[in-house]
Protein backbone atom coordinates (compact mmCIF):
# COMPACT_ATOMS: atom_id res chain seq x y z
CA UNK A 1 -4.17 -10.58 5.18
CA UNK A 2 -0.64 -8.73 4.33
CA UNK A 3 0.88 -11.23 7.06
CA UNK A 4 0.48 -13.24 3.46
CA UNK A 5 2.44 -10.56 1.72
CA UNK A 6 5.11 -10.83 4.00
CA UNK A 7 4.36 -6.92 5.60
CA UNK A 8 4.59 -7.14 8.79
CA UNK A 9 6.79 -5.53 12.18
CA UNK A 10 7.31 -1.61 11.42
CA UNK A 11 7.64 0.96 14.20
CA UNK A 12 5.35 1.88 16.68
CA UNK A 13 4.60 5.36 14.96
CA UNK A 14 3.64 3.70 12.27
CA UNK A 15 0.03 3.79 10.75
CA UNK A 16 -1.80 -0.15 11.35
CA UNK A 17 -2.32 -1.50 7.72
CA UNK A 18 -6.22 -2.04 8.40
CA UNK A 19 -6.24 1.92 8.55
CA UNK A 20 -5.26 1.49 4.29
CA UNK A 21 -7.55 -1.48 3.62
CA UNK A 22 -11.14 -1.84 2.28
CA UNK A 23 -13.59 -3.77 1.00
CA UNK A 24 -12.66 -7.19 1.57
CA UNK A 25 -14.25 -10.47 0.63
CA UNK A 26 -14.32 -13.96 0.99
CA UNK A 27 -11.68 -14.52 -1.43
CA UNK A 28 -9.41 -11.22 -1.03
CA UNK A 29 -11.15 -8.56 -3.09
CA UNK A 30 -10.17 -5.68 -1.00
CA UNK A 31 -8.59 -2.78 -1.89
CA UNK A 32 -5.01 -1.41 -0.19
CA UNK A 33 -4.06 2.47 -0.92
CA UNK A 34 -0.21 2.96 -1.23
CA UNK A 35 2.16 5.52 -1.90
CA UNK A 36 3.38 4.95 -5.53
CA UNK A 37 6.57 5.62 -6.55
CA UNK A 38 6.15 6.56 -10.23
CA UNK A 39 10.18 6.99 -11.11
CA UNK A 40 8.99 10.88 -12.33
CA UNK A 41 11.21 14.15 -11.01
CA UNK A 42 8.13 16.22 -11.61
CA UNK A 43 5.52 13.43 -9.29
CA UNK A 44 7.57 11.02 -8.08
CA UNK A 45 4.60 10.06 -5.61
CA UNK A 46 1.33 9.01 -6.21
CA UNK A 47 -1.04 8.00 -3.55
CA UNK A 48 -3.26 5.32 -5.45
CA UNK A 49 -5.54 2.17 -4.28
CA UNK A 50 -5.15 -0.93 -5.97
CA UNK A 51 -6.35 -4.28 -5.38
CA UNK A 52 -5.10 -6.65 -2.26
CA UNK A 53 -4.11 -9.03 -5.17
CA UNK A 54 -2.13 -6.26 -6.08
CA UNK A 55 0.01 -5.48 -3.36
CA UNK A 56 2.95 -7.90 -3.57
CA UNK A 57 4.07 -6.61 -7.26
CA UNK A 58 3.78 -2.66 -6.27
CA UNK A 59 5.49 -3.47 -2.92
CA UNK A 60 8.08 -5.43 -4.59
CA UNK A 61 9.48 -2.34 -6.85
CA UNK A 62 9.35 0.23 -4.28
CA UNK A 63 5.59 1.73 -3.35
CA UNK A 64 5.16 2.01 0.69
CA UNK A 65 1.81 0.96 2.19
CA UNK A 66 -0.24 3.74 3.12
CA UNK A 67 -0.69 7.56 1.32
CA UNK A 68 2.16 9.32 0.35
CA UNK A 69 3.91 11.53 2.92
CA UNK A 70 3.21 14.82 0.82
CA UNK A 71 0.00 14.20 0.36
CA UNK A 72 -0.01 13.47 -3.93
C-alpha cells in the first residue's frame, strides 16, 4: 500500500511500515501512525495515527512514518 505513496527503500535499521499500519480494508481504510511535525518549539513532535488516505499530505510537509523518536 505506501509503494502507492511513493515510500519505499530506507535503511536496513529501519522499522518495516506494516509495523505502523492497521486496520485495512478493501478500499484503503487503514490507519498509519506518524511522527508529526507540528512547527511548535515547546512540541515540535507529535506521534499521531491518521488515515492511509491521509498519508501523502502529512508526508508531503514533513511528518516521518512511524512514532516519534522521543516518544511524544
Amino acid at each position: 500500500i505506501l509503494a502507492a505513496f511513493g515510500v519505499m527503500g530506507g535503511n536496513a535499521s529501519a522499522a518495516s511500515s506494516g509495523q505502523y499500519e492497521y486496520g485495512g480494508g478493501e478500499y484503503g481504510g487503514g490507519k498509519v501512525t506518524i511522527c508529526h511535525h507540528t512547527g511548535s518549539k515547546k512540541h515540535p513532535t507529535e506521534t499521531i495515527t491518521v488515515s492511509e488516505n491521509a498519508l501523502r499530505a502529512h508526508l508531503a510537509h514533513g511528518d516521518t512514518l512511524g512514532p516519534c523518536p522521543d516518544g511524544s
